[in-house]
C-alpha atoms as a PDB file:
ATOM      1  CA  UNK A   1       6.256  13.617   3.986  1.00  0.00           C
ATOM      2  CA  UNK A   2       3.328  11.776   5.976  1.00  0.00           C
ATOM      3  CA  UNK A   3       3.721   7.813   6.975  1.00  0.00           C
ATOM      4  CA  UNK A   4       0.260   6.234   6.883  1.00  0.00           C
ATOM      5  CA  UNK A   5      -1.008   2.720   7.748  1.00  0.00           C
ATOM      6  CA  UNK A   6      -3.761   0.932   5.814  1.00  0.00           C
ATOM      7  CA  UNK A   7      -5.090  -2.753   6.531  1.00  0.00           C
ATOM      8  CA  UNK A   8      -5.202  -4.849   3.166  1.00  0.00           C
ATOM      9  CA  UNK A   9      -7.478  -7.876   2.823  1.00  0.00           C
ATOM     10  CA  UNK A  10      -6.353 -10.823   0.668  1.00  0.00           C
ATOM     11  CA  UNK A  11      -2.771 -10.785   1.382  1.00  0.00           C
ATOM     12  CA  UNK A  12      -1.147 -14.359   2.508  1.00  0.00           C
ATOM     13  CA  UNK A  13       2.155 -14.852   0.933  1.00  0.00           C
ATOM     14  CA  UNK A  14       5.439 -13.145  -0.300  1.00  0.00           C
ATOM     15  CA  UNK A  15       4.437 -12.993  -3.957  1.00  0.00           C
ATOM     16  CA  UNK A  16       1.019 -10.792  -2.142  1.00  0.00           C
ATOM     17  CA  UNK A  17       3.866  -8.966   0.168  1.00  0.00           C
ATOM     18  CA  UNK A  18       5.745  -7.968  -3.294  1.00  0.00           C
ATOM     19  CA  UNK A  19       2.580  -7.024  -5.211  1.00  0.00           C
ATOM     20  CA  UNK A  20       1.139  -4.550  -2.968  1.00  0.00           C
ATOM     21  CA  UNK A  21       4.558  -3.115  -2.470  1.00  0.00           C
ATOM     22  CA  UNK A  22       5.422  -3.024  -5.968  1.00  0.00           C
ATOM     23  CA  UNK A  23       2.252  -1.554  -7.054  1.00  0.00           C
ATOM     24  CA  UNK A  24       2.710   1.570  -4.345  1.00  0.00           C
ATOM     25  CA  UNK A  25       6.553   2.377  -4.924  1.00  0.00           C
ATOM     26  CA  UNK A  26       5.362   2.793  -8.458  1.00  0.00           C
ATOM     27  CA  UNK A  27       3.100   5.324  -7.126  1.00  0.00           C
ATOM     28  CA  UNK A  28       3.850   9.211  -7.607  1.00  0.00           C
ATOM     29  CA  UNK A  29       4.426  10.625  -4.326  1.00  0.00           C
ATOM     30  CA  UNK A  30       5.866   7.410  -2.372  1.00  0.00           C
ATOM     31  CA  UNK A  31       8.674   7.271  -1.154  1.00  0.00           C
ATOM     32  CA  UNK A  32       8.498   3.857   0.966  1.00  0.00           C
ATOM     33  CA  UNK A  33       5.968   1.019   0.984  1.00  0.00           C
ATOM     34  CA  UNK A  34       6.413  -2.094   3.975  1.00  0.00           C
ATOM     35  CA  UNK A  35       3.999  -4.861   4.045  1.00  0.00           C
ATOM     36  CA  UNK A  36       3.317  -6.793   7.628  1.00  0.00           C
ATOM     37  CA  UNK A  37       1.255  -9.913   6.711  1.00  0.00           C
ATOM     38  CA  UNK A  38       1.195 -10.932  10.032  1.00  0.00           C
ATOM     39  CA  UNK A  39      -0.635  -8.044  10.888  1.00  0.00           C
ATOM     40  CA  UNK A  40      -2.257  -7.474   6.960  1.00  0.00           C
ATOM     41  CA  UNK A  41      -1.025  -3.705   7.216  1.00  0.00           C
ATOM     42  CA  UNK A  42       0.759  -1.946   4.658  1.00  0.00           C
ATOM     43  CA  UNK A  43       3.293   1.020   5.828  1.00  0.00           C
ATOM     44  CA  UNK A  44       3.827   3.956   3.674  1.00  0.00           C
ATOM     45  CA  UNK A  45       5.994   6.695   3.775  1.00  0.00           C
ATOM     46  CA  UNK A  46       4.150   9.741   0.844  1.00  0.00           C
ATOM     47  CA  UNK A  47       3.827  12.873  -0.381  1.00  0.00           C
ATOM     48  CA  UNK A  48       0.147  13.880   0.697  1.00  0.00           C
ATOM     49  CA  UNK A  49      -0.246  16.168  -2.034  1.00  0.00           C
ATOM     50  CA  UNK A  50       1.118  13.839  -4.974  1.00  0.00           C
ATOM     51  CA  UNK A  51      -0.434  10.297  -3.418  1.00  0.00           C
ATOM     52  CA  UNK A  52      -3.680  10.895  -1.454  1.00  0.00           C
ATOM     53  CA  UNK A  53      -5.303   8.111   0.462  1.00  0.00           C
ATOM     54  CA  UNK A  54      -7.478   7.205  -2.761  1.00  0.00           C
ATOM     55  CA  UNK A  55      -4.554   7.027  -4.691  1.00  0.00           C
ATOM     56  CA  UNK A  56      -3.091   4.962  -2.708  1.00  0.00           C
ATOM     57  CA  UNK A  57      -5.649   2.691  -1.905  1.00  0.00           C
ATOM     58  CA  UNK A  58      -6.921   2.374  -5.900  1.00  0.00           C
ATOM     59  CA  UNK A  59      -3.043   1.266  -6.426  1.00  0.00           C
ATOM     60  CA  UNK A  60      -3.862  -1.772  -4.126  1.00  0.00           C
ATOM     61  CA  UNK A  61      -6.861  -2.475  -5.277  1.00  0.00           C
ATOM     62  CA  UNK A  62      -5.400  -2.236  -8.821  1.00  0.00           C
ATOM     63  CA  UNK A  63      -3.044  -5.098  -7.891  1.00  0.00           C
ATOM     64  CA  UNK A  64      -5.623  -7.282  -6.644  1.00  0.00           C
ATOM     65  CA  UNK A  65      -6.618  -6.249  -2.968  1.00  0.00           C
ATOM     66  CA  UNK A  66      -8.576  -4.558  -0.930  1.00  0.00           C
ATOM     67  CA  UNK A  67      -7.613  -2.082   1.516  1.00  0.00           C
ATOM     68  CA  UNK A  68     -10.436  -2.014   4.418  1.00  0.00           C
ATOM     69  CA  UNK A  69     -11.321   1.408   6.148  1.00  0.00           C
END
């Protein structure tokens, strides 16, 4: 298991905080997904080989934002 932090653009309320979090527990391979939109990061606990970073970020983007870096 790896824990990895991404910043997400376009996040500004709980329905966003849901979303994103929804989207990634769907994901193969995660196990935990924690938004902080005080700090627009999302926290995720994964499986590196089942949910790569591109995976993970194309989930985001898929529910509407945009993870930066």
């Amino acid at each position: 298991m790896e824990d990895i932090i991404l910043k997400v653009e376009g996040m500004s309320c709980s329905h966003c905080k849901a979303a994103v979090e929804k989207a990634l527990k769907a994901t193969p391979g995660v196990y935990e997904a924690v938004v902080d939109l005080s700090k627009k990061t999302v926290s995720i606990s994964h499986d590196p080989v089942l949910a790569d970073h591109g995976l993970l970020a194309k989930a985001i983007n898929d529910a509407g934002y945009d993870v930066v870096g």
